[in-house]
Protein backbone atom coordinates (compact mmCIF):
# COMPACT_ATOMS: atom_id res chain seq x y z
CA UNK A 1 18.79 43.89 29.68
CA UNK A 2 18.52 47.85 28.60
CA UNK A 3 19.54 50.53 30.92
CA UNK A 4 16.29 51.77 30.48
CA UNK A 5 14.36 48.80 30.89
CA UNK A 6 15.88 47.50 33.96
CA UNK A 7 15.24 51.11 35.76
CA UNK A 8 11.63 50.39 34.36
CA UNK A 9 10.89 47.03 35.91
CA UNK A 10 13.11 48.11 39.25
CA UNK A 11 10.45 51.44 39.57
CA UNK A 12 7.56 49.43 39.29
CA UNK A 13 8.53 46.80 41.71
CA UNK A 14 9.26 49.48 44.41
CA UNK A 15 5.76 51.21 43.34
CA UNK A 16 3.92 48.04 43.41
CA UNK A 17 5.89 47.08 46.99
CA UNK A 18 5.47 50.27 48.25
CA UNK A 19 1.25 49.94 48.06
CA UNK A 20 -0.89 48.64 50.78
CA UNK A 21 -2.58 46.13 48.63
CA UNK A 22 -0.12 44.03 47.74
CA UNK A 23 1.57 41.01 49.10
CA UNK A 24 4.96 41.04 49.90
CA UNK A 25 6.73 38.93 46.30
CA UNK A 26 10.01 37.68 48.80
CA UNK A 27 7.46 35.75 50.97
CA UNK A 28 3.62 36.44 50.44
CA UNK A 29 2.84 33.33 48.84
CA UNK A 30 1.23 32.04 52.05
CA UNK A 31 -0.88 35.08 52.43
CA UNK A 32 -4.44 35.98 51.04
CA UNK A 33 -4.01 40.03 52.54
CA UNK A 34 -1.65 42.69 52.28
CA UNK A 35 0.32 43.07 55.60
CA UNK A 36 -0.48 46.58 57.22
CA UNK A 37 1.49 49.78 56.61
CA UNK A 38 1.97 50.40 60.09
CA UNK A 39 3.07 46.40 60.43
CA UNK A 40 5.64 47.30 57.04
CA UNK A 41 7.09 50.35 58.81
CA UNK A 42 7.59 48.84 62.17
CA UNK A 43 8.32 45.39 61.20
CA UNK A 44 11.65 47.33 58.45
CA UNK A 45 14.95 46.88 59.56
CA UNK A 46 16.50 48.29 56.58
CA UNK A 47 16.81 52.10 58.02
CA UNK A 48 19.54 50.80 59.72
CA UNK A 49 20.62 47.38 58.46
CA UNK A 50 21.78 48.55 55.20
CA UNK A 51 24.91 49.52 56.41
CA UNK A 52 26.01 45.79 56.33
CA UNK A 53 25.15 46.18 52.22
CA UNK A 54 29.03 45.00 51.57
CA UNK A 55 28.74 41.86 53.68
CA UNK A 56 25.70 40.93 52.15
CA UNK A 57 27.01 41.61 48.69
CA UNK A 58 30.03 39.52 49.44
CA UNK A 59 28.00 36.57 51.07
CA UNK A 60 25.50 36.67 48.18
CA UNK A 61 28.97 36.46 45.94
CA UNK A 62 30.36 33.65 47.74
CA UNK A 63 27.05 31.90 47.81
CA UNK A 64 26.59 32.09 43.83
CA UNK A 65 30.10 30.91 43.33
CA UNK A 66 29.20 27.73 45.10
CA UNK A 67 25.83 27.20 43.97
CA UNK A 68 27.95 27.19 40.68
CA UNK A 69 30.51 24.81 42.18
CA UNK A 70 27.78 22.30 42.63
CA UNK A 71 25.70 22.89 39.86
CA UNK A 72 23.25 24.88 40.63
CA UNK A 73 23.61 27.79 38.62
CA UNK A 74 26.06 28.05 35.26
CA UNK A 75 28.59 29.70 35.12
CA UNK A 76 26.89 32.40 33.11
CA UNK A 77 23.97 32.90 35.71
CA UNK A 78 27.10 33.28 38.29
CA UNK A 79 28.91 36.01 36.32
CA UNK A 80 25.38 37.44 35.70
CA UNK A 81 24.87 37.47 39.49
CA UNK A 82 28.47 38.80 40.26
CA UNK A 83 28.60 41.71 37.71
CA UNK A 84 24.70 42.76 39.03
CA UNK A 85 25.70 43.08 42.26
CA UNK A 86 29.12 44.65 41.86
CA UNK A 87 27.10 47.51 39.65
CA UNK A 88 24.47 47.74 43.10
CA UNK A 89 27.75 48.04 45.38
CA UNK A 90 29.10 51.04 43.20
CA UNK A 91 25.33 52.47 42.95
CA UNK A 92 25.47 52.20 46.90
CA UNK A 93 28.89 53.55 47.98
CA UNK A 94 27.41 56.73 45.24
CA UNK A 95 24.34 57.04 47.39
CA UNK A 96 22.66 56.38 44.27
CA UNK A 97 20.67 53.37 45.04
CA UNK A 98 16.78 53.82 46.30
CA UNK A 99 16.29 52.27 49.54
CA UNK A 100 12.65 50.75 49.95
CA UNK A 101 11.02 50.39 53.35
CA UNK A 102 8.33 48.27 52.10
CA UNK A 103 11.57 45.86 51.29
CA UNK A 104 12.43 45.47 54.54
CA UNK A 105 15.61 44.74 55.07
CA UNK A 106 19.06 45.05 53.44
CA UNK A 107 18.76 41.44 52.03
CA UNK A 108 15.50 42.44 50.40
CA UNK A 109 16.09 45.81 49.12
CA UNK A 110 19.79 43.83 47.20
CA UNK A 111 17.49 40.67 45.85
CA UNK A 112 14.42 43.13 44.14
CA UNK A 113 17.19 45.20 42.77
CA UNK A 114 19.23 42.39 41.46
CA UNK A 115 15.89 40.93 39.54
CA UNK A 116 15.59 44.14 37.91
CA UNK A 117 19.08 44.15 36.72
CA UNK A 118 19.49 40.76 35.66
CA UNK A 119 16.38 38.72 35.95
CA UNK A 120 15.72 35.42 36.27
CA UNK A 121 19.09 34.70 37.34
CA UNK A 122 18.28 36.77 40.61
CA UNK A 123 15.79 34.63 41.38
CA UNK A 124 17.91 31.37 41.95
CA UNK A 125 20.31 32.86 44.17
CA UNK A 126 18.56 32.36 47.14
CA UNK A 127 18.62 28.56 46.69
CA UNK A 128 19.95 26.66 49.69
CA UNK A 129 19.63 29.77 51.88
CA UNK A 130 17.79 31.32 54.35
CA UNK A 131 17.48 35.00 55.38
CA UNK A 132 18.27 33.69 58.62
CA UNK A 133 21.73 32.10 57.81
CA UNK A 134 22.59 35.44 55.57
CA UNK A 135 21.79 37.72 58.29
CA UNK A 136 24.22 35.93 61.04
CA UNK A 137 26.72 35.82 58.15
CA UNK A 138 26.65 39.31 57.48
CA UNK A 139 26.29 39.92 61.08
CA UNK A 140 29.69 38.13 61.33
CA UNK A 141 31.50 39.48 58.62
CA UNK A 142 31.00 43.43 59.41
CA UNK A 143 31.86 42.26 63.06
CA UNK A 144 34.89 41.25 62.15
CA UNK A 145 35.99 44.06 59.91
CA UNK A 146 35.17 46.47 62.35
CA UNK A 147 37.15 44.29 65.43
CA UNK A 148 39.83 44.75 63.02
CA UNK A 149 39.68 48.77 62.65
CA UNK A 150 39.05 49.17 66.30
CA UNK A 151 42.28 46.78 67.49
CA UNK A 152 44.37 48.71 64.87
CA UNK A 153 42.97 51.97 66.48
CA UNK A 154 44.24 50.40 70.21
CA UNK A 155 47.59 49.79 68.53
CA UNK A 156 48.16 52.73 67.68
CA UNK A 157 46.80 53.99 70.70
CA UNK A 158 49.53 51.42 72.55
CA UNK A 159 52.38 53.02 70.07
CA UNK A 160 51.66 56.59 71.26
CA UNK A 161 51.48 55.35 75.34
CA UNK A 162 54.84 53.88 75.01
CA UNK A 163 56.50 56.65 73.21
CA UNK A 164 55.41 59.07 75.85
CA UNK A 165 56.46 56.99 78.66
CA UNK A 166 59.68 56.46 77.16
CA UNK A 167 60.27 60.34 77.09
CA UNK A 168 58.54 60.97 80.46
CA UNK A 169 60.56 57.52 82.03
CA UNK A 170 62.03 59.89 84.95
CA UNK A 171 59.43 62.34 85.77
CA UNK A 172 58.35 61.53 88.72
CA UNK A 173 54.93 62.67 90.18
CA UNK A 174 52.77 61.39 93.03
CA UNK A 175 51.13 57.92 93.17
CA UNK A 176 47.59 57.82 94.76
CA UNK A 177 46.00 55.72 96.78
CA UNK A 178 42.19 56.39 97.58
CA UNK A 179 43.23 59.70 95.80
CA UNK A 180 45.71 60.62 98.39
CA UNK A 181 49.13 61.08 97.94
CA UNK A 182 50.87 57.69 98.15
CA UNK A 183 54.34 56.75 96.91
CA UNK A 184 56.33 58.99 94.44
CA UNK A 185 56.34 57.03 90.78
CA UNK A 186 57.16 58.21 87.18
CA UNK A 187 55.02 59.25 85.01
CA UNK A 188 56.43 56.90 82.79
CA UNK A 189 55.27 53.75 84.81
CA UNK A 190 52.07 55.58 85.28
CA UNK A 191 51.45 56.32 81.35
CA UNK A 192 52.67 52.24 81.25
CA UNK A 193 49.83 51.19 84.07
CA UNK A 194 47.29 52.42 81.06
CA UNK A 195 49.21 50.58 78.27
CA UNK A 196 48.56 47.56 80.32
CA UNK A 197 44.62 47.58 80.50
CA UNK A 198 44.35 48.38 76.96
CA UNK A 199 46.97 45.21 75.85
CA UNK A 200 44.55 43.07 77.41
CA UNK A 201 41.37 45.14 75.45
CA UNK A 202 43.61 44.40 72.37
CA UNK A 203 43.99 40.20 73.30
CA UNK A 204 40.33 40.35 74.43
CA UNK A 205 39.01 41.89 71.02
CA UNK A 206 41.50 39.51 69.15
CA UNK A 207 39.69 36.25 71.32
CA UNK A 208 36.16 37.38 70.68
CA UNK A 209 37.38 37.84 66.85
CA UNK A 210 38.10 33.78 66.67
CA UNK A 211 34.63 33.00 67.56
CA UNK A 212 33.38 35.90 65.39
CA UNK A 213 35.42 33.88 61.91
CA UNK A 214 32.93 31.35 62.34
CA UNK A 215 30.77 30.56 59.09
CA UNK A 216 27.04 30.19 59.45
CA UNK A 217 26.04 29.97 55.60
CA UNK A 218 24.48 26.81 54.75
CA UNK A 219 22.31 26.52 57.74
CA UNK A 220 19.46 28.28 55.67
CA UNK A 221 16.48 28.47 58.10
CA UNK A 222 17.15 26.22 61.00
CA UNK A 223 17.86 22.78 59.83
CA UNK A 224 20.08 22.91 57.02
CA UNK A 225 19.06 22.27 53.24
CA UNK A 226 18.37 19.28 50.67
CA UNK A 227 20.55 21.05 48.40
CA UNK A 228 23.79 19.61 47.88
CA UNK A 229 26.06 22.59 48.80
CA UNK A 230 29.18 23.16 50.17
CA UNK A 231 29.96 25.06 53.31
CA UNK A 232 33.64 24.81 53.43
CA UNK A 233 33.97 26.55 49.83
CA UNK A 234 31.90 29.19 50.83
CA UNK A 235 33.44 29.84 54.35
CA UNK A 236 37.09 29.38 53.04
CA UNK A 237 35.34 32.32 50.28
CA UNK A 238 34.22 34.44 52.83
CA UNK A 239 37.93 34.39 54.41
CA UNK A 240 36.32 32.02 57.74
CA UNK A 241 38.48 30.02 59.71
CA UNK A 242 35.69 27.39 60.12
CA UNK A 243 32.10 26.52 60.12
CA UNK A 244 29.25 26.59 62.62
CA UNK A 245 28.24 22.96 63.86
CA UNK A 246 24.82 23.06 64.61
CA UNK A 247 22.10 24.97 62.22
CA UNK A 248 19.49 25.50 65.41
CA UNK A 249 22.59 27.48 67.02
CA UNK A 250 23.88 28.97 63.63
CA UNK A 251 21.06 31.25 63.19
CA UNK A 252 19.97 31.73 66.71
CA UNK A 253 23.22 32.26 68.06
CA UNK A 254 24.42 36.18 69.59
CA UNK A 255 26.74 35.13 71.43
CA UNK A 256 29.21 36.79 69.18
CA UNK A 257 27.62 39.75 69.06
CA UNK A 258 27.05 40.02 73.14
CA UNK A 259 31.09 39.27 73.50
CA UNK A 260 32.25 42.04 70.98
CA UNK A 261 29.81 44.43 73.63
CA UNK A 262 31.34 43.33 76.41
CA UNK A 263 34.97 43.74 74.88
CA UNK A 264 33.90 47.29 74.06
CA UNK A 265 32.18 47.57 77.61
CA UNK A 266 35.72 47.13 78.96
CA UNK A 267 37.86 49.41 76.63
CA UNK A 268 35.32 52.33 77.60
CA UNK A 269 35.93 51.03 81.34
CA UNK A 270 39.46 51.88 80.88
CA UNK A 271 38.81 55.00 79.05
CA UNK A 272 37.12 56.54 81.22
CA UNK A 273 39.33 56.08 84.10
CA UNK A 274 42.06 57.95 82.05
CA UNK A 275 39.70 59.92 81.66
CA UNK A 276 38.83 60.96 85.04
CA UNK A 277 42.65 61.18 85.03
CA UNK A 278 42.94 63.21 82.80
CA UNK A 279 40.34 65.50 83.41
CA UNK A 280 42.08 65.65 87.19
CA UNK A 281 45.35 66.52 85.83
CA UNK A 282 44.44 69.31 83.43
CA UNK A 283 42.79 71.26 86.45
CA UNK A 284 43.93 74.37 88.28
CA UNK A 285 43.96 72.24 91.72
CA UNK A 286 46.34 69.79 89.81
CA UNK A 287 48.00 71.17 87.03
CA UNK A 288 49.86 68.27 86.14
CA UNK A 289 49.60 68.90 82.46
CA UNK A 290 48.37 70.62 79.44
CA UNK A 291 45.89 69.11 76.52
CA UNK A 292 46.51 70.67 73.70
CA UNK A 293 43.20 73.57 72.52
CA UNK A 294 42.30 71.29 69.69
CA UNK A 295 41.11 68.77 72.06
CA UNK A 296 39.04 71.21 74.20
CA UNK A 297 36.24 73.88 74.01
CA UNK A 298 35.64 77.09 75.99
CA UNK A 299 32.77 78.37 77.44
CA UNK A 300 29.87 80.86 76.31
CA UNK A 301 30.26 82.63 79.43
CA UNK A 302 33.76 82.36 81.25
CA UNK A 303 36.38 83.48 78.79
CA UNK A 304 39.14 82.00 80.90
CA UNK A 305 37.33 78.37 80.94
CA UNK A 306 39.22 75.71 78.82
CA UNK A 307 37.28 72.26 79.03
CA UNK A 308 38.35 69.00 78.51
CA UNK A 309 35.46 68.05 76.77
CA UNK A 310 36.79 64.85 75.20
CA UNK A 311 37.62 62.90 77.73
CA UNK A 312 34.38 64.15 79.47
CA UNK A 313 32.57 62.71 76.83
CA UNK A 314 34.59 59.67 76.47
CA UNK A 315 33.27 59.15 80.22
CA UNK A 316 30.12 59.69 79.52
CA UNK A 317 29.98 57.57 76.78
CA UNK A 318 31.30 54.63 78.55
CA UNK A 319 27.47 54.43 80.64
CA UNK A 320 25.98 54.19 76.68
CA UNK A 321 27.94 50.99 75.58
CA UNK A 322 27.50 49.72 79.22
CA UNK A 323 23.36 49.91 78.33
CA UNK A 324 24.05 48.27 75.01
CA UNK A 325 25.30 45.44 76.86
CA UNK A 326 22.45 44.98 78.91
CA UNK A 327 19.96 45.52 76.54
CA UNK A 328 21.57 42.54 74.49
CA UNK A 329 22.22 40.34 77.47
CA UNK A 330 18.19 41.18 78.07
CA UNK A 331 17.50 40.66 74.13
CA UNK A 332 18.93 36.85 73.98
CA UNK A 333 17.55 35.64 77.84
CA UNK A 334 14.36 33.96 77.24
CA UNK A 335 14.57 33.16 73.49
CA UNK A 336 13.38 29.87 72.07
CA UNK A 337 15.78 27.70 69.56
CA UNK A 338 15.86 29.23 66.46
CA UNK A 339 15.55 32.32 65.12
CA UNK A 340 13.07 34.41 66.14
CA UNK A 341 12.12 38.53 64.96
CA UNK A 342 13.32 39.59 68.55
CA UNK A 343 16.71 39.11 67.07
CA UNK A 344 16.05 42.16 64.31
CA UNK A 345 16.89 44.10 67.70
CA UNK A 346 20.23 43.11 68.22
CA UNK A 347 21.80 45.64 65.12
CA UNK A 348 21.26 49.07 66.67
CA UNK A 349 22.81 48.66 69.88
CA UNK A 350 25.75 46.52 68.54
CA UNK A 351 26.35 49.10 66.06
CA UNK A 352 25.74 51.88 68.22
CA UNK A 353 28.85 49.89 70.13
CA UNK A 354 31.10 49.83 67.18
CA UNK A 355 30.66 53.84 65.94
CA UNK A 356 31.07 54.83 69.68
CA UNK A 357 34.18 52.69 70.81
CA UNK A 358 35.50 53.28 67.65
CA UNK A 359 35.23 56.90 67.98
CA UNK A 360 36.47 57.30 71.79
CA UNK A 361 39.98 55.48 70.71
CA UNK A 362 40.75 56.81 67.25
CA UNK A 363 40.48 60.10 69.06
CA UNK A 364 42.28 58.82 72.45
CA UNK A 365 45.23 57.78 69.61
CA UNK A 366 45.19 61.59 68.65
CA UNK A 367 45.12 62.81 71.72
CA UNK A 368 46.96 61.07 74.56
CA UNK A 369 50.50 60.87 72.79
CA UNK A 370 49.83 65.24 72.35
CA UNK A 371 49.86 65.32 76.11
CA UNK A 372 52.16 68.36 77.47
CA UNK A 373 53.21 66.76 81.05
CA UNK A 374 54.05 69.78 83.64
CA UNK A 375 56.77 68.22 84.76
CA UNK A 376 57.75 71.38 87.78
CA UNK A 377 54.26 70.72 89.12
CA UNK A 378 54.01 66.80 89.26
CA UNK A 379 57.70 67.28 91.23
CA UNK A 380 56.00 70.06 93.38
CA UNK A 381 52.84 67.90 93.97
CA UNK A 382 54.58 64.84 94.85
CA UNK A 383 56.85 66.85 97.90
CA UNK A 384 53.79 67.46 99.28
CA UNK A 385 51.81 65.17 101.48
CA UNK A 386 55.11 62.82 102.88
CA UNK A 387 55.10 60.47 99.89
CA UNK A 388 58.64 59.04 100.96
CA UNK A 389 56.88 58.03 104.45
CA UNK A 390 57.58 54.42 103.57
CA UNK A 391 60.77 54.97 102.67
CA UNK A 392 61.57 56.06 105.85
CA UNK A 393 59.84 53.26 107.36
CA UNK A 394 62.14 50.49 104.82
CA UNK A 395 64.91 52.29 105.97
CA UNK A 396 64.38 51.68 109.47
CA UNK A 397 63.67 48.10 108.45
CA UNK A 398 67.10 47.53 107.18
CA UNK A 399 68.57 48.76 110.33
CA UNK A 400 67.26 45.89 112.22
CA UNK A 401 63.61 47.65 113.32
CA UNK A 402 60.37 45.25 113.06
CA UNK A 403 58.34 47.03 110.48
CA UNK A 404 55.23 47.87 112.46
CA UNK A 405 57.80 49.55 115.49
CA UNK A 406 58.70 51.81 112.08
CA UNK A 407 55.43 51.92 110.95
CA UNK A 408 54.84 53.76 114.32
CA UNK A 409 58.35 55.75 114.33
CA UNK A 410 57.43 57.18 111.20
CA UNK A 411 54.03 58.18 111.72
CA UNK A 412 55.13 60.26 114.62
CA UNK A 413 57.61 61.96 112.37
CA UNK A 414 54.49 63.00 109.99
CA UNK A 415 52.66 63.74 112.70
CA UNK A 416 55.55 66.48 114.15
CA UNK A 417 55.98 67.41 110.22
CA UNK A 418 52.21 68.31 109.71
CA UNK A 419 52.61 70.21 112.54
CA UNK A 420 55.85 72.35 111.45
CA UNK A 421 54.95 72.63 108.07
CA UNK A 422 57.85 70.21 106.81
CA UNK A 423 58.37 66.86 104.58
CA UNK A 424 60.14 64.64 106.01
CA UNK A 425 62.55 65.44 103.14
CA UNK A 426 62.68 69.22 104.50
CA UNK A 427 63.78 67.69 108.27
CA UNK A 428 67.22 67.87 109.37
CA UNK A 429 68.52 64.81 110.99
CA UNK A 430 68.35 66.43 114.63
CA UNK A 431 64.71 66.03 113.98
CA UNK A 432 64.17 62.79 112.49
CA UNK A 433 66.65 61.59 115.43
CA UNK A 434 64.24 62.79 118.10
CA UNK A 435 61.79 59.79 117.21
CA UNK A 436 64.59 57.22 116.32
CA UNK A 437 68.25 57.01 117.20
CA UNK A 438 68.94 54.29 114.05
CA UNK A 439 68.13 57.35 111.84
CA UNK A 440 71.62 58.28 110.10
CA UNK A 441 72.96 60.51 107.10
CA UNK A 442 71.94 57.87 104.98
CA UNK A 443 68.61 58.51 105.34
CA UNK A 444 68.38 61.40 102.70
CA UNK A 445 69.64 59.26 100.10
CA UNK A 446 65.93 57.63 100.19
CA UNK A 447 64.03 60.29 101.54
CA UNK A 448 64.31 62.40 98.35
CA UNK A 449 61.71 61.97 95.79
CA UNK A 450 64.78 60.49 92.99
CA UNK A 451 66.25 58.42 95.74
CA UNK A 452 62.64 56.54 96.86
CA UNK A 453 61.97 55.91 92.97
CA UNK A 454 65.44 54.94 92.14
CA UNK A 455 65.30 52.00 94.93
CA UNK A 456 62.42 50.46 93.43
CA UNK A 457 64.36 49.03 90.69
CA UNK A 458 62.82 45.63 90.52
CA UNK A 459 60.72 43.81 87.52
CA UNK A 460 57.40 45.52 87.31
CA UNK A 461 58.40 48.80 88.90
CA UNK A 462 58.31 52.83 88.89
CA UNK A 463 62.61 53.05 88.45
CA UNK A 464 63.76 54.60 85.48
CA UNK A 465 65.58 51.73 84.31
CA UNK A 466 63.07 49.30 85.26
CA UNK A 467 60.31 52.20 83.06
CA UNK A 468 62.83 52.08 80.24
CA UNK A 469 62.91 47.95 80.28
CA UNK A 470 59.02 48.08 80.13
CA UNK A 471 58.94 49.95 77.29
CA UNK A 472 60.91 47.79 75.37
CA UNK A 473 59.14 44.83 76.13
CA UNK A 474 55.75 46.80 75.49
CA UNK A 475 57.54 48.17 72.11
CA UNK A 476 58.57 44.18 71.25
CA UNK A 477 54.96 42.93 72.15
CA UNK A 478 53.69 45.56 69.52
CA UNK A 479 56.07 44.16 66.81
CA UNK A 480 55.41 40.44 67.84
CA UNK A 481 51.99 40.65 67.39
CA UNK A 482 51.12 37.73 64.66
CA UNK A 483 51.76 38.98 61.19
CA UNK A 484 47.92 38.18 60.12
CA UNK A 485 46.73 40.58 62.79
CA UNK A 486 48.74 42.96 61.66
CA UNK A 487 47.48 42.82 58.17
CA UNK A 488 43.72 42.40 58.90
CA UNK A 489 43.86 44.96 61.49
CA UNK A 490 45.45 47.69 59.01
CA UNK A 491 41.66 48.62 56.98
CA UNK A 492 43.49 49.73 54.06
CA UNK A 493 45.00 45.82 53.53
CA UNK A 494 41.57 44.33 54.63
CA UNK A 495 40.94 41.55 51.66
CA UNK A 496 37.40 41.01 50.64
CA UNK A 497 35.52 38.49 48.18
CA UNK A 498 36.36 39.71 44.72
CA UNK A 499 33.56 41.19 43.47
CA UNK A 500 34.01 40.80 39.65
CA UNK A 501 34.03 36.88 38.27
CA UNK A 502 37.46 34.97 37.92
């Protein structure tokens, strides 16, 4: 078919779909009136569907190569099929393809241009499926390309964490308890605590991503097809690690979609208590450290203001993805076996989950490893408010005291120290000898902020050497991730259906 001709017959189906008095050609068979233009509009999905054009395009490939397989279509009708919707995917990723409301939907808007291209072999395409099997497909398949951009995004996230705490493994600063000065730790172990809760994001996302590689195509409507077609080909196509069992669930099921939201629900969680962290740290009243002026703003009005406005927002942000959850969870609660329209609702919110969560950790994986840590004041902060008071109190254990008698020994010591201005660091022994006679020179070898971290040199604690032996398991767990996550979590090695015929 002519260039000229196919733009033709394209233009005048969009004109004639575009008009109030026709009948919709997908599906208006049934119908003796034109659905209303208000219905059209509010009914259209495809203002924010079509961004799933590549899944469809690579389902719709997949599809034609087995309808071939099985004899449905020749193989020229297949190359047709493959080569007319390659040339849409280039006219889309130019911004040169028309999108039609009155089409409704991504599917649509592909099919009506592919019969203009091609012609009639558009029209068998469809066979054996169901918009309601190709929308969970493509559903599935953009799912799990973006679980794989956001899990490389944590990685690299992960990377930058555990090359900061291996720089910072002996700065100590102040460990908090109801926000009150604590323990002394390292920064190290504290930049490590974070690495933790976003490991088990990374295994979470990486779970939810199994049951996301599940292949829905061939359930067509609800109950299968007469057709004899064959789902394995297409799944093992579509890169799938299996299919869906039952056709009532395949195209009803969200499941999937509710997971990945909850996943995401949980990465914010943790982002935004680094945030609130963070956000902490950088003020005057702490001052523990210094994000760098690319990541913040000023303000209109106080020239000295410097904002951390991105973890702010990440914080903020968290409360959005937390509503998409609900509003899916409320979505799916009361809904009939199969599919029903209420389901056209679960897109925006899910993908409103994938730009945002996306976004707050590609620019947490810029940000947190540019951290300047003021290492003077963390030391300064964490001399103040007796953080070696159970040091003290071990100390007193070990010379043969029941802990709750130095529980009681020491509290009077903090008691006389907040009111002589002193740490219990800052006391001679004179003084500390006044509440305990077991109190000995030895005592400032764990009543200094280096001493109290040193001791706690155990598996799964703030020492140094214990920080250092953490990062090298947390740098091995990186490197032993499985090789396929590795490559299908690094976008620019993704692997898609070929688009253009064997």
């Amino acid at each position: 078919m002519s260039v000229c001709l196919r733009d033709l017959l394209l233009e005048v189906v969009r004109i004639i779909m575009s008009q109030d008095s026709t009948i919709n050609p997908q599906w208006g068979g049934r119908f003796s009136e034109s659905t209303d233009n208000a219905v059209v509009h509010f009914t259209a999905s495809v203002t924010f569907d079509r961004r799933m054009y590549r899944q469809d395009i690579q389902g719709s490939i997949a599809h034609a190569r087995m309808l071939t397989a099985v004899g449905v279509l020749t193989e020229t009708e297949r190359d047709e099929i493959i080569h007319g919707l390659t040339e849409i995917c280039m006219e889309i990723d130019r911004g040169q393809f028309n999108w039609s409301v009155a089409l409704e939907d991504v599917h649509m808007n592909i099919e009506v241009a592919l019969q203009a291209k091609i012609g009639l072999a558009a029209k068998k395409l469809h066979t054996g499926r169901s918009r309601n099997d190709q929308v969970a497909t493509d559903i599935r398949l953009y799912l799990r390309d973006e679980i794989d951009v956001i899990s490389a995004a944590i990685h690299r996230l992960q990377q930058g964490l555990i090359d900061l705490a291996e720089q910072e493994n002996a700065t100590i600063m102040p460990g908090f308890t109801h926000l009150q000065i604590a323990q002394p730790v390292t920064l190290g172990h504290h930049l490590l605590a974070w690495n933790e809760m976003l490991q088990r994001d990374y295994e979470r996302f990486q779970h939810c991503r199994e049951r996301v590689n599940v292949s829905p195509l061939g359930s067509a409507a609800l109950a299968g097809t007469s057709y004899p077609i064959d789902r394995h080909m297409s799944a093992k196509l579509l890169g799938f690690e299996r299919l869906s069992e039952n056709s009532l669930d395949s195209v009803s099921d969200r499941d999937f979609v509710i997971e990945f939201c909850a996943c995401a629900s949980l990465v914010l969680c943790h982002l935004s208590r680094v945030s609130e962290e963070l956000i902490l740290w950088a003020s005057a009243q702490f001052n523990f450290i210094d994000l760098p002026d690319r990541f913040c703003t000023g303000s209109s009005i106080m020239p000295q203001k410097k904002n951390p406005d991105v973890p702010e927002l990440v914080r903020g942000k968290t409360g959005r993805v937390y509503g998409n959850l609900l509003s899916l969870l409320t979505l799916m609660k009361a809904q009939p076996l199969a599919y029903n329209k209420d389901n056209q609702e679960d897109k925006e919110p899910l993908f409103d989950t994938v730009d945002t969560v996306k976004a707050c950790v590609q620019i947490y994986a810029d940000m947190l490893p540019a951290l300047r840590p003021k290492r003077d004041h963390m030391l300064m902060a964490a001399l103040r408010g007796f953080s070696t008071a159970t040091d003290l109190a071990d100390y007193l254990v070990c010379k043969g005291m029941p802990f709750r008698d130095a529980h009681a020994v020491v509290g009077k010591c903090v008691a006389y120290g907040l009111a002589k201005g002193l740490d219990l660091a800052a006391m001679d022994l004179n003084q500390l000898q006044r509440f305990c006679p077991l109190i000995q020179d030895d005592v400032f070898k764990v009543l200094t902020l280096q001493g109290s971290v040193a001791s706690r040199n155990h598996f799964g604690a703030t020492a140094p050497d214990q920080v250092l032996s953490a990062v090298q398991r947390a740098r091995f767990q990186l490197q032993q991730r499985h090789s396929v996550n590795l490559v299908h979590c690094n976008p620019a090695s993704r692997q898609s259906v070929p688009v253009l015929p064997d």
